[in-house]
C-alpha atoms as a PDB file:
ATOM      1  CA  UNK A   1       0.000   0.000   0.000  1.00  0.00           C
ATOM      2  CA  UNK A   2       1.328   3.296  -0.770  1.00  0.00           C
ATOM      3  CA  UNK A   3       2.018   4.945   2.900  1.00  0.00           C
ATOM      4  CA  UNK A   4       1.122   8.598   1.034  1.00  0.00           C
ATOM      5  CA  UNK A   5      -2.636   7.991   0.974  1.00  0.00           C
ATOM      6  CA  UNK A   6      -4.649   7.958   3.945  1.00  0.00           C
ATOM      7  CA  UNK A   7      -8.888   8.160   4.056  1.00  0.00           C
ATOM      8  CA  UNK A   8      -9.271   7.485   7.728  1.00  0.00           C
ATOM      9  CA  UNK A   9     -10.607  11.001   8.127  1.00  0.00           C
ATOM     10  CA  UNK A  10     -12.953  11.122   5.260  1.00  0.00           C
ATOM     11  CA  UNK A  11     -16.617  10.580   4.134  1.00  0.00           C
ATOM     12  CA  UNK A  12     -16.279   9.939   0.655  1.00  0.00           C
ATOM     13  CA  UNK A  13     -19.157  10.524  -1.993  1.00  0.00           C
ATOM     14  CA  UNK A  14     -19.038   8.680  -5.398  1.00  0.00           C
ATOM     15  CA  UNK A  15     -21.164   9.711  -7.919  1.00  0.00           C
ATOM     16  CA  UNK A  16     -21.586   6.094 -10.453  1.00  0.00           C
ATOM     17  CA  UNK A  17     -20.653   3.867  -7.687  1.00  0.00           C
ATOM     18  CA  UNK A  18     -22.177   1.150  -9.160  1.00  0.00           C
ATOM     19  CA  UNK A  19     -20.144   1.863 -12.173  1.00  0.00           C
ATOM     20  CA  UNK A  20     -16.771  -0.299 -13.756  1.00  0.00           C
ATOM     21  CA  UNK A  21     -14.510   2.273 -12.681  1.00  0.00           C
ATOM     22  CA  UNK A  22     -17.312   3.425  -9.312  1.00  0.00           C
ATOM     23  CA  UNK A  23     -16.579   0.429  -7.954  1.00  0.00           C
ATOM     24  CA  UNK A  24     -12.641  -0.327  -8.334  1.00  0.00           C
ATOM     25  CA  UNK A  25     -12.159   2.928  -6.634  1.00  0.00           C
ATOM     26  CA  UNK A  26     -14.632   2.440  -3.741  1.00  0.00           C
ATOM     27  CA  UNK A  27     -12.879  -0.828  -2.570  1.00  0.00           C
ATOM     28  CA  UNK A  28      -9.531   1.250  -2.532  1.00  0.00           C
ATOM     29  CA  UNK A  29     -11.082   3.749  -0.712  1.00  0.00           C
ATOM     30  CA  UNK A  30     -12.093   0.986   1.921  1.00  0.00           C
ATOM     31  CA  UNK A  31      -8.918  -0.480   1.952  1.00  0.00           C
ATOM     32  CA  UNK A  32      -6.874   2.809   2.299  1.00  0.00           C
ATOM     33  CA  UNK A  33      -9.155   3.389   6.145  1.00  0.00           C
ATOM     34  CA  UNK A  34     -12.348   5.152   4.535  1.00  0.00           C
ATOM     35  CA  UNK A  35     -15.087   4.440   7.271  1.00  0.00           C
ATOM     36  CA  UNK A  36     -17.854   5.985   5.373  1.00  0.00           C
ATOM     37  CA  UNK A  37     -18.163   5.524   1.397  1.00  0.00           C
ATOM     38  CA  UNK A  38     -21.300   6.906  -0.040  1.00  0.00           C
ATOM     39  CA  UNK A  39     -22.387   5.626  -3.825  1.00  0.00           C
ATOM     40  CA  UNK A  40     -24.881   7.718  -5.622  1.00  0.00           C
ATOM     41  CA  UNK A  41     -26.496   5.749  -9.178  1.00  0.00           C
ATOM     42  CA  UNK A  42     -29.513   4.757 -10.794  1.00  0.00           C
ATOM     43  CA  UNK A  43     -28.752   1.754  -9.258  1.00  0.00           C
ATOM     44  CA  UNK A  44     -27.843   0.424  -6.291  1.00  0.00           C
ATOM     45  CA  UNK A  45     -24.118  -1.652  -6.361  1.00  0.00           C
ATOM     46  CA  UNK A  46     -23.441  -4.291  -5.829  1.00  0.00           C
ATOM     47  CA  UNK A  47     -20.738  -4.301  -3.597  1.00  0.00           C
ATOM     48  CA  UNK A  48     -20.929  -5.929  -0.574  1.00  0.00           C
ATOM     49  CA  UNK A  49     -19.075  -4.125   2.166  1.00  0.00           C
ATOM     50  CA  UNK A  50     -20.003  -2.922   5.530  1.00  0.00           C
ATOM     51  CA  UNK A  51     -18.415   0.428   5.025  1.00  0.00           C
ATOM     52  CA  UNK A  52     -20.503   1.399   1.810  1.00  0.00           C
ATOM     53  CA  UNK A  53     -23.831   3.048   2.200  1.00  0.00           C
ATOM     54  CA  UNK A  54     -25.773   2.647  -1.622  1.00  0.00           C
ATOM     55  CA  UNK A  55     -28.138   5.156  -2.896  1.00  0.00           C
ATOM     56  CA  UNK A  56     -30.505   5.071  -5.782  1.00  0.00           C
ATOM     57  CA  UNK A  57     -30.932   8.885  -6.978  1.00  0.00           C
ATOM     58  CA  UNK A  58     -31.570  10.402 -10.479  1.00  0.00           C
ATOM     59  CA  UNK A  59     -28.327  13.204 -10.554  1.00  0.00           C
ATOM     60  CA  UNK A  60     -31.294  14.837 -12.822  1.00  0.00           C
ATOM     61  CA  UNK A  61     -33.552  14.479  -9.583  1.00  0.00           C
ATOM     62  CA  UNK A  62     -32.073  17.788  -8.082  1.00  0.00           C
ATOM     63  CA  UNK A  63     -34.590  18.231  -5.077  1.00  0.00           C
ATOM     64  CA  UNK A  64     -34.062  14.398  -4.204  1.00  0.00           C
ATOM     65  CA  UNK A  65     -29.835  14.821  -5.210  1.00  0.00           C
ATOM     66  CA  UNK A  66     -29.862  17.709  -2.559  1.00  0.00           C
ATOM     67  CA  UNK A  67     -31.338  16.153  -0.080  1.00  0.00           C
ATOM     68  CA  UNK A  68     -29.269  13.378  -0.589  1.00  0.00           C
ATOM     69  CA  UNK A  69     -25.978  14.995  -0.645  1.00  0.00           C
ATOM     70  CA  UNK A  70     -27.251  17.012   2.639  1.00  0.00           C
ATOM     71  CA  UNK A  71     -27.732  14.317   4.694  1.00  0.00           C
ATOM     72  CA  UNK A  72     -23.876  12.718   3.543  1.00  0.00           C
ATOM     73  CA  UNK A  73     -22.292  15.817   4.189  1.00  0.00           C
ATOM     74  CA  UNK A  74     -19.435  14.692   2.533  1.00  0.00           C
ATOM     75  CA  UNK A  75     -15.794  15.329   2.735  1.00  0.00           C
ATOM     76  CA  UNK A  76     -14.644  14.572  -0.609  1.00  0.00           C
ATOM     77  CA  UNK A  77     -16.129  13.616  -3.862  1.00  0.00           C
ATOM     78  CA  UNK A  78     -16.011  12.120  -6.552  1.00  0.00           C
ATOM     79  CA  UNK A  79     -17.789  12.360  -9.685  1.00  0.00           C
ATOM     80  CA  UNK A  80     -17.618   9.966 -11.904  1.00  0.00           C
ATOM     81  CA  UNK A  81     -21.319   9.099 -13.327  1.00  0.00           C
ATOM     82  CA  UNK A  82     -21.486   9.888 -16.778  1.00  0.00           C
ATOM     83  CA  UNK A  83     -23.562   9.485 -20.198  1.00  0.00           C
ATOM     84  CA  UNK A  84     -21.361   7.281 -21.972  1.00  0.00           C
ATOM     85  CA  UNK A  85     -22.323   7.485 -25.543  1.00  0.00           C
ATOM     86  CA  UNK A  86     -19.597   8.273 -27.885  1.00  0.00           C
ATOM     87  CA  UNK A  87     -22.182   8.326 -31.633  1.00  0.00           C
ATOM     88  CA  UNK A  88     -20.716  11.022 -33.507  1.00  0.00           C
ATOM     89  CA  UNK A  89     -24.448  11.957 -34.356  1.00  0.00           C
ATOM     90  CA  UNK A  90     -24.950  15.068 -33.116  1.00  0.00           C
ATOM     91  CA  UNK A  91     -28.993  15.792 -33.461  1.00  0.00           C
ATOM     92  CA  UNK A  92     -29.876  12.675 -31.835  1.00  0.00           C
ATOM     93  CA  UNK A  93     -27.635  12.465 -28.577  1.00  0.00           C
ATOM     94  CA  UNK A  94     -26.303  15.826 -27.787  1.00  0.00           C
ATOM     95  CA  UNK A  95     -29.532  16.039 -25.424  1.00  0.00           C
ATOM     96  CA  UNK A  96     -29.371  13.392 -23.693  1.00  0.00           C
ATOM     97  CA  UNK A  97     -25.792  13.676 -23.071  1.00  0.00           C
ATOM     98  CA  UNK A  98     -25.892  17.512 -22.140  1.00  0.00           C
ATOM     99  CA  UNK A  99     -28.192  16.592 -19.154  1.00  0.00           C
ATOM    100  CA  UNK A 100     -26.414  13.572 -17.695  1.00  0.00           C
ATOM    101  CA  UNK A 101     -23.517  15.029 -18.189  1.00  0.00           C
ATOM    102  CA  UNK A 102     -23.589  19.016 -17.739  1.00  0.00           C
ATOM    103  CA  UNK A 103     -26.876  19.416 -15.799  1.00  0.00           C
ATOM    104  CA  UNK A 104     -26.240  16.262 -13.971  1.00  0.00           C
ATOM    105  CA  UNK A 105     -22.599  17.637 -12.810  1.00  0.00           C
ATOM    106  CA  UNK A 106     -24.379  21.382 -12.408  1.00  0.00           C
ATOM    107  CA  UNK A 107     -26.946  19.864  -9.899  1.00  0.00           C
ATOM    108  CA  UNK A 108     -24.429  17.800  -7.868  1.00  0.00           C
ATOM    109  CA  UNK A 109     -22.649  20.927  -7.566  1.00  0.00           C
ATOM    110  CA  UNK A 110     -25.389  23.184  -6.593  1.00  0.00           C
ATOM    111  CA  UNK A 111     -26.167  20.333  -3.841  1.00  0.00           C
ATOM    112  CA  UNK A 112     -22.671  20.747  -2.608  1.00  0.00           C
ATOM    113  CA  UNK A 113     -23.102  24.849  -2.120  1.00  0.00           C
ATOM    114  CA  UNK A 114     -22.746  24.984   1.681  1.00  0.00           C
ATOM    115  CA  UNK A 115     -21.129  21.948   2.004  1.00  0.00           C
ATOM    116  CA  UNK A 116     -17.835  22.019   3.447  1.00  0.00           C
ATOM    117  CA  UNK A 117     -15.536  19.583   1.377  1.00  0.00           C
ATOM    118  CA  UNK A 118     -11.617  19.419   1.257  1.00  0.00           C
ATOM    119  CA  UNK A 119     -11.749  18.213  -3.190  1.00  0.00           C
ATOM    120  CA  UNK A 120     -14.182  17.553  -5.397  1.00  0.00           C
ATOM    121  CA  UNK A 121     -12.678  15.228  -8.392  1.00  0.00           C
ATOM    122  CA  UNK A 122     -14.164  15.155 -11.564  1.00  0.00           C
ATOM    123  CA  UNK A 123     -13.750  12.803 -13.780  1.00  0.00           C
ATOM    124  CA  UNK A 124     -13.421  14.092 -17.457  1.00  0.00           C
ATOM    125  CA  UNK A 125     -11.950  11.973 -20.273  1.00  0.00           C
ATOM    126  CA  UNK A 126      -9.139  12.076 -23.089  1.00  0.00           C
ATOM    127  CA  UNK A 127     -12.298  12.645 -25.420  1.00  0.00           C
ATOM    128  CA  UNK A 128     -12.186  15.800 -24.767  1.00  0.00           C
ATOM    129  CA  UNK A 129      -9.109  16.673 -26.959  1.00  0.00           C
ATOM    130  CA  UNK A 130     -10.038  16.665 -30.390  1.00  0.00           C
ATOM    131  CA  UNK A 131      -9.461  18.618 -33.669  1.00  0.00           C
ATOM    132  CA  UNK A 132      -7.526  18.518 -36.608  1.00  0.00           C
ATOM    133  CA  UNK A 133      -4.499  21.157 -35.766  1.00  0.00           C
ATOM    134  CA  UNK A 134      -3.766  19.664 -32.067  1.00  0.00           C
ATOM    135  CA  UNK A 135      -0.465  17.330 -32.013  1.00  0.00           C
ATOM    136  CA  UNK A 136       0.046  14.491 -30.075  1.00  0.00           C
ATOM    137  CA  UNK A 137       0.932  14.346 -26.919  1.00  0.00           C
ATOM    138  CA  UNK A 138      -1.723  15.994 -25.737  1.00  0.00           C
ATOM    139  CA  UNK A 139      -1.318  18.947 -23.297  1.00  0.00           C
ATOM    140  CA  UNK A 140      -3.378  19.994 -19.903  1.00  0.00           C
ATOM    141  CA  UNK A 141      -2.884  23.696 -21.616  1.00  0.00           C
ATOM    142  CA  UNK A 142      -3.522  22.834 -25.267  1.00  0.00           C
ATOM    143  CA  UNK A 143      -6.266  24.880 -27.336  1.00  0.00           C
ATOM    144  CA  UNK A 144      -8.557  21.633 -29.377  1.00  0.00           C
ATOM    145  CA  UNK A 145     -12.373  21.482 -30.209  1.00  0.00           C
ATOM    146  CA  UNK A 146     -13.869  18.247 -28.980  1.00  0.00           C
ATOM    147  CA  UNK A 147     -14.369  15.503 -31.001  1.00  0.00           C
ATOM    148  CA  UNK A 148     -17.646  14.357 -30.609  1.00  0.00           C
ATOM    149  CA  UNK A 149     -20.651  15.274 -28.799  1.00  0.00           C
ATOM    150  CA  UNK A 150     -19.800  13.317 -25.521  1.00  0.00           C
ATOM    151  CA  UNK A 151     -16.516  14.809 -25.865  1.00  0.00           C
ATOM    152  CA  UNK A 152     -18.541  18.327 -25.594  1.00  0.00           C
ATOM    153  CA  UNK A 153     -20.656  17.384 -22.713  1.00  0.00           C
ATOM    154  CA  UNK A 154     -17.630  16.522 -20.948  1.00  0.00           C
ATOM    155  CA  UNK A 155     -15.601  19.361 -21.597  1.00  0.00           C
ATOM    156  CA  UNK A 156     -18.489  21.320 -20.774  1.00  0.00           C
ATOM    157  CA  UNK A 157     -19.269  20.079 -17.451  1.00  0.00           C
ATOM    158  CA  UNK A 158     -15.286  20.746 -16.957  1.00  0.00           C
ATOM    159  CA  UNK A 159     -16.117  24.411 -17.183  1.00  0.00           C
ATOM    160  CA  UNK A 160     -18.793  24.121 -14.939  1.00  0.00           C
ATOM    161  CA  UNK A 161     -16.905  22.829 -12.222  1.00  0.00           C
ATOM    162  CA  UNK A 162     -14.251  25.438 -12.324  1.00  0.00           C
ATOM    163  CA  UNK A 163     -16.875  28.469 -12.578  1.00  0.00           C
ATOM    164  CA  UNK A 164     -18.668  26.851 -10.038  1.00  0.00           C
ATOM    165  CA  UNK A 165     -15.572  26.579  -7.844  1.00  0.00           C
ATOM    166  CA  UNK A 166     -13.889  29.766  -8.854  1.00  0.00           C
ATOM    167  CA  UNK A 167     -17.174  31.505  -7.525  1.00  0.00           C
ATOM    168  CA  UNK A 168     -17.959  29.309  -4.179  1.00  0.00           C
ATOM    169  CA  UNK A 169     -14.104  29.461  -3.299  1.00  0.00           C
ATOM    170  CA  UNK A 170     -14.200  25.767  -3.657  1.00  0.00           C
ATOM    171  CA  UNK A 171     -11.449  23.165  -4.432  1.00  0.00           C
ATOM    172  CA  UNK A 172     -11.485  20.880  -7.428  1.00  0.00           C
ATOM    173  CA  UNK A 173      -9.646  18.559  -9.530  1.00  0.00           C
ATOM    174  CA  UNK A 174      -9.877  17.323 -13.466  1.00  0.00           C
ATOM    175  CA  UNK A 175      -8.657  14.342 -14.242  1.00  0.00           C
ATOM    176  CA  UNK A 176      -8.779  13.552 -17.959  1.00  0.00           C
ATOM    177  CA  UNK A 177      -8.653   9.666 -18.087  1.00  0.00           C
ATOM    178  CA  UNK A 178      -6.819   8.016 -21.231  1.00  0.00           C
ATOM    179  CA  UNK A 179      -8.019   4.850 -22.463  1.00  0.00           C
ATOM    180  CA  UNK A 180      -7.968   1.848 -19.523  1.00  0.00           C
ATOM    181  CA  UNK A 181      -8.633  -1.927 -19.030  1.00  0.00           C
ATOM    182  CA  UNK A 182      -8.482  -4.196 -16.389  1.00  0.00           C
ATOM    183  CA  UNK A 183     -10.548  -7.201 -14.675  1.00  0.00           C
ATOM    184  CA  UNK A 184     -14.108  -7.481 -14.781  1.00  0.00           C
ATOM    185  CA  UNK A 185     -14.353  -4.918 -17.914  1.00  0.00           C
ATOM    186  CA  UNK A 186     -17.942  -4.681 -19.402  1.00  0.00           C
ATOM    187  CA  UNK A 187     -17.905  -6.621 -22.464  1.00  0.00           C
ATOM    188  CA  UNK A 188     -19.196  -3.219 -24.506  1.00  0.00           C
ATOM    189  CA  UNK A 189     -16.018  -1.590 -24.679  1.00  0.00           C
ATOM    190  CA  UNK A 190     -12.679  -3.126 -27.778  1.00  0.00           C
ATOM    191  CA  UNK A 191     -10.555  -4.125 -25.141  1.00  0.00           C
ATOM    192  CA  UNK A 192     -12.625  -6.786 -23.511  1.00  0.00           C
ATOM    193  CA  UNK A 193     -14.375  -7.884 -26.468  1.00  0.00           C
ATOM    194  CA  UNK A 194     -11.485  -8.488 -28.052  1.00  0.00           C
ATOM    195  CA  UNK A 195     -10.620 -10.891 -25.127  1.00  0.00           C
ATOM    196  CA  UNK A 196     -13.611 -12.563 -24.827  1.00  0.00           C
ATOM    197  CA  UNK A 197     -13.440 -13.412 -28.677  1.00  0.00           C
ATOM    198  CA  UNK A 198      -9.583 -14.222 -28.585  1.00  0.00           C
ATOM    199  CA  UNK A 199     -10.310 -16.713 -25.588  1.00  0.00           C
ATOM    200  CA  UNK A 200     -12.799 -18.547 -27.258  1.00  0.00           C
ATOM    201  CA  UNK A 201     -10.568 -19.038 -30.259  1.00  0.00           C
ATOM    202  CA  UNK A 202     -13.456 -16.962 -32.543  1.00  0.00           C
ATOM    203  CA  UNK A 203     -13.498 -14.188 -35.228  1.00  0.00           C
ATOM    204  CA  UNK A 204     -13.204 -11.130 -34.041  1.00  0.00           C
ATOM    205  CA  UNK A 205     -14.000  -8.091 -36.634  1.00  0.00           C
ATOM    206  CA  UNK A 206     -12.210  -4.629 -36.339  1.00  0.00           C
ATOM    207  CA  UNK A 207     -11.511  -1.323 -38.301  1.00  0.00           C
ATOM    208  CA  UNK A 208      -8.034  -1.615 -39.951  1.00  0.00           C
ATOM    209  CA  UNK A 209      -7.000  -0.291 -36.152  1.00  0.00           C
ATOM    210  CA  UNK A 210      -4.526   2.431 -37.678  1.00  0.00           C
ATOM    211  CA  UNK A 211      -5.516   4.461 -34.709  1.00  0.00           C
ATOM    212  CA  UNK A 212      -3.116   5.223 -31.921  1.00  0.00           C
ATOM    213  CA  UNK A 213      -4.314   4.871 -28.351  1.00  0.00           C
ATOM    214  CA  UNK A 214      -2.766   5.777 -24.659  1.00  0.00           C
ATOM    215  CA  UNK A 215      -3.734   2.965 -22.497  1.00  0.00           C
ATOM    216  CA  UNK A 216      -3.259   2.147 -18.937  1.00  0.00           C
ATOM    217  CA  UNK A 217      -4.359  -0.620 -16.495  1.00  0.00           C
ATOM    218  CA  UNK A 218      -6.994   0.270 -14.053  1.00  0.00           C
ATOM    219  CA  UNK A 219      -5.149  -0.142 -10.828  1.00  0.00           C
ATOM    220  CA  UNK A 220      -3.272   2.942 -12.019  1.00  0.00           C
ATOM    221  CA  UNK A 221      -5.846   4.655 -12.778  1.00  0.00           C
ATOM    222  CA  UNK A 222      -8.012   4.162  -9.211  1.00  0.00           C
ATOM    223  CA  UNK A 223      -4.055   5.073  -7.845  1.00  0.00           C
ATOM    224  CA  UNK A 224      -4.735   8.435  -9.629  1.00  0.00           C
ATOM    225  CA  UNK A 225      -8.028   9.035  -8.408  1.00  0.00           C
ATOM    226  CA  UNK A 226      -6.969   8.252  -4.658  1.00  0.00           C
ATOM    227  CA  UNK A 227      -3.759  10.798  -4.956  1.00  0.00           C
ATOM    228  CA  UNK A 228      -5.631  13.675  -6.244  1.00  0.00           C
ATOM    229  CA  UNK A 229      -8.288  13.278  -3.428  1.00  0.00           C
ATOM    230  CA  UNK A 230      -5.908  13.994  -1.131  1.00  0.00           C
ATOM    231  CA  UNK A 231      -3.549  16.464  -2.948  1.00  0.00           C
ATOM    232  CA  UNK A 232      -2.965  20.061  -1.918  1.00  0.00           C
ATOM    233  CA  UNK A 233      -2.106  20.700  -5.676  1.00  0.00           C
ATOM    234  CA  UNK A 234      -5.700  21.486  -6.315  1.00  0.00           C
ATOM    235  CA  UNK A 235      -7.717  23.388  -8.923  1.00  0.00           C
ATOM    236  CA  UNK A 236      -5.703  21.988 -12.017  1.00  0.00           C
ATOM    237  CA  UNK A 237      -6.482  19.657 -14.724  1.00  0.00           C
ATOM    238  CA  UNK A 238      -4.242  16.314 -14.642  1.00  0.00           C
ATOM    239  CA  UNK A 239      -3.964  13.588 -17.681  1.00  0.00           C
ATOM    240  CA  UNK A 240      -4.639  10.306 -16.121  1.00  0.00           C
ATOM    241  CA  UNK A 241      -2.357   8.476 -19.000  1.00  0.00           C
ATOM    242  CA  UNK A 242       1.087   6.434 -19.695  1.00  0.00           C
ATOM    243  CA  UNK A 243       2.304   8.504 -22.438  1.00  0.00           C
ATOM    244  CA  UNK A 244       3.022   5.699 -24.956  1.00  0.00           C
ATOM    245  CA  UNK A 245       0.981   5.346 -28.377  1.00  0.00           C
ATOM    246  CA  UNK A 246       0.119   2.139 -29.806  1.00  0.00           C
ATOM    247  CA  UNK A 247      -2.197   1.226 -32.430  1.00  0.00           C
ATOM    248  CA  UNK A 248      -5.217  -0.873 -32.118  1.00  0.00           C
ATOM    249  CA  UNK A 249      -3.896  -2.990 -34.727  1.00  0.00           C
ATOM    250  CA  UNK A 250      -0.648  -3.543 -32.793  1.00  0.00           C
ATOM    251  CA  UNK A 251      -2.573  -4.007 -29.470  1.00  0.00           C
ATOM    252  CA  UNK A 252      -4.868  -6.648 -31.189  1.00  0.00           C
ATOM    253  CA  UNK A 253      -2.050  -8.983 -32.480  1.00  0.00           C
ATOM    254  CA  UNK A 254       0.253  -8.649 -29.092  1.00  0.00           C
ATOM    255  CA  UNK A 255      -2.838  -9.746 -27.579  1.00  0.00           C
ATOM    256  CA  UNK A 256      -3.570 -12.561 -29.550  1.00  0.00           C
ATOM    257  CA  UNK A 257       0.002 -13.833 -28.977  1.00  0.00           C
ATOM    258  CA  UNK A 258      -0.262 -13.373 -25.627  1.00  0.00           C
ATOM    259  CA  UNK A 259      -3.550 -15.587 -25.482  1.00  0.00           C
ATOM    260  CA  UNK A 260      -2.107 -17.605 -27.644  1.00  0.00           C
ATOM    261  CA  UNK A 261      -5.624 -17.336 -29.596  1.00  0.00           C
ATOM    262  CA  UNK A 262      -6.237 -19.106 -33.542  1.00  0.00           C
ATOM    263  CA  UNK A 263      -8.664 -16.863 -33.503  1.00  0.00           C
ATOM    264  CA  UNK A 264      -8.557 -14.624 -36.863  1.00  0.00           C
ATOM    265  CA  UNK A 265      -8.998 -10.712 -36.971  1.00  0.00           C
ATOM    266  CA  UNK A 266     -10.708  -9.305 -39.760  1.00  0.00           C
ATOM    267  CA  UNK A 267      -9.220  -5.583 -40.170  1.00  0.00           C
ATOM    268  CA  UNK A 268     -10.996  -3.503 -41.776  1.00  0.00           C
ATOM    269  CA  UNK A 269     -14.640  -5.126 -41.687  1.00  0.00           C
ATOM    270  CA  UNK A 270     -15.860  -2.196 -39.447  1.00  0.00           C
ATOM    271  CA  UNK A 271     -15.658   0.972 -41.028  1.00  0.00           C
ATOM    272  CA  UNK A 272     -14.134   4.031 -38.983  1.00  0.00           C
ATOM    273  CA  UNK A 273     -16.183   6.714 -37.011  1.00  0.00           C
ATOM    274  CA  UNK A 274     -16.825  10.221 -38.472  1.00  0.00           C
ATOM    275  CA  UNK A 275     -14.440  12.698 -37.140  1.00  0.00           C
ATOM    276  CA  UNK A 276     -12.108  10.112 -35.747  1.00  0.00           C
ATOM    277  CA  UNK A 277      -9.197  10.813 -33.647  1.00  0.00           C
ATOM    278  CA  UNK A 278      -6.432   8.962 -35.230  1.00  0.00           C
ATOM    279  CA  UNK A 279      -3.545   9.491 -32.170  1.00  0.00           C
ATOM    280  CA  UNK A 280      -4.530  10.235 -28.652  1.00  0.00           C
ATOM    281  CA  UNK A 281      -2.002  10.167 -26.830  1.00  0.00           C
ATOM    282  CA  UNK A 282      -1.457  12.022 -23.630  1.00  0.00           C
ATOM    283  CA  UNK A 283       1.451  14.195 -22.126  1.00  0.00           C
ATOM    284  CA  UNK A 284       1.567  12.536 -18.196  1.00  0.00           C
ATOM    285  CA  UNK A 285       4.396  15.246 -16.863  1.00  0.00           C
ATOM    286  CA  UNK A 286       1.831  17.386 -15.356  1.00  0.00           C
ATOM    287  CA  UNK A 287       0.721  14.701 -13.335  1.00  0.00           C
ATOM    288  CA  UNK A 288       3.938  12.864 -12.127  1.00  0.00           C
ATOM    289  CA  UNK A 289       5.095  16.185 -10.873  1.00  0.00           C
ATOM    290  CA  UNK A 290       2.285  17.639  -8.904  1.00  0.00           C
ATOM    291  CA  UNK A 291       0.558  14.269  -7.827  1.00  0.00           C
ATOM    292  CA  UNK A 292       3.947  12.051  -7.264  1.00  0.00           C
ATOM    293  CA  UNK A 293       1.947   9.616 -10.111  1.00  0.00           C
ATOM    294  CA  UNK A 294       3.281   7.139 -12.489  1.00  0.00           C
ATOM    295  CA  UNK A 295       2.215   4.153 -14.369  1.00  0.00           C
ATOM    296  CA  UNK A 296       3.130   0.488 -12.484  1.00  0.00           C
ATOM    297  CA  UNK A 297       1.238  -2.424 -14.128  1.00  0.00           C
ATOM    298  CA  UNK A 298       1.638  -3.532 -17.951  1.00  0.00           C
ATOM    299  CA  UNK A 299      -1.641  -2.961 -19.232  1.00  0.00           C
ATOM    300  CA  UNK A 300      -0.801  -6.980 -21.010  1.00  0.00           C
ATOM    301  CA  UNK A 301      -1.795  -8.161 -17.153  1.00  0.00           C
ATOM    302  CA  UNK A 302      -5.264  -7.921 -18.541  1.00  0.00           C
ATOM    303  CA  UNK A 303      -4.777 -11.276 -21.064  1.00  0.00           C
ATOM    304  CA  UNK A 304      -3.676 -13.519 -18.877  1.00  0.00           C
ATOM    305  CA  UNK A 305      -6.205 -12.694 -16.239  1.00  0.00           C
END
């Protein structure tokens, strides 16, 4: 355990507790002394430890999501629940996504007004860089138009935290999360489809995987999310990634081999998405410097897990 992180003080909120990345990061929590962990979702998880206290609230709910929040009080949040939909169609999802995502984070905010918290961590993604003129590695500072409508939500609700903040004298951190796999992925998302279809010695269809990606394995990533809980280098915007590029085509075959899978991978069967981002990768120095963070674990763990 690293001997820098210590939650024995805190009452911990987590918005999309119930969540893939909701959950890795509450049983951290627990296991770095966190007494009282507090999981806000649609649904309940399902978790089972005696130091987690579930509840079922709409973030677009925002009489229920105050009272809520009021009677946590927390110490430190996180917000991680999120509208996940990355369609590049833009008249069909930018609604939905602008309330999950921006009014959802807005309301949680509001709720927090005269709460007294040390951080509030929001989780943004590597999405949000985007645009044609912006060169990889990708900078905390950089100027870039989103990719993609979630991208936009995101970035949005980003701006909303630090008006928000900037105008309640509140603290804050944005983490922008690269690409990340580990155990008990959901089966939705390249990484551990790709598994599942490489362990059962099957067909697996792709694009022609030209595109470079920054990837990292999730224990780092919950690592990331503790240390800037707890950091006094608030009210800055971190990349959560490794700084290495690889293509999806490379990551596809290394993980066959590693699998040792017959399986055979048709590139090029899917076609790409509109307004693709062909290289995000990340610049990490930002983050190794203020928040003592680095990458540990070989994101190959995942394939022989």
């Amino acid at each position: 355990m690293d001997p820098r992180i210590n939650f024995k003080k805190a009452r911990v909120l987590v918005t999309g507790g119930a969540g893939y990345l909701g959950r890795s990061l509450i049983s951290q929590l627990v296991r770095y002394g966190c007494n009282e962990v507090h999981s806000i979702d649609l649904e309940k998880t399902s978790e089972k430890n005696s130091k987690l206290i579930s509840h079922r609230v709409d973030l677009l709910d925002a009489p229920s999501l105050l009272n809520t929040v009021k009677s946590i009080n927390p110490t430190l949040i996180y917000h991680l629940a999120a509208n996940l939909n990355r369609s590049r169609d833009f008249s069909d999802i930018i609604k939905p996504l602008m309330e999950v995502n921006l009014i959802g984070t807005i309301n949680i905010l509001n709720a927090l007004e005269h709460v007294s918290y040390t951080n509030f961590v929001f989780i943004s993604t590597s999405e949000v860089y985007g645009g044609k003129n912006l060169t990889p590695p990708f900078m905390e500072a950089d100027e870039f138009v989103p990719a993609s409508p979630y991208s936009l939500s995101k970035y949005c609700a980003e701006m909303a935290v630090k008006t928000f903040s900037a105008i309640m004298e509140k603290k804050f951190v944005i983490l922008r999360v690269f690409n990340f796999l580990g155990l008990h992925m959901p089966k939705t998302f390249f990484p551990s489809h790709l598994k599942e279809k490489l362990g059962q010695d099957e067909d697996f269809s792709m694009t022609l995987g030209e595109q470079v990606r920054d990837y990292l394995y999730l224990d780092d990533v919950v690592e990331a999310l503790l240390l800037a809980g707890i950091t006094d280098k608030t009210n800055e915007v971190y990349n959560v990634c490794s700084g290495e590029g690889l293509s999806i085509r490379e990551f596809a075959e290394k993980a066959k081999a590693i699998m040792n899978s017959t399986s055979k991978i048709h590139y090029g069967a899917i076609p790409y998405r509109d307004n693709e981002v062909w290289n995000m990768v990340g610049e990490n120095t930002k983050i190794k410097e203020y928040l003592g963070w680095s990458p540990k674990t070989s994101i190959w763990k995942y394939f022989n897990e």
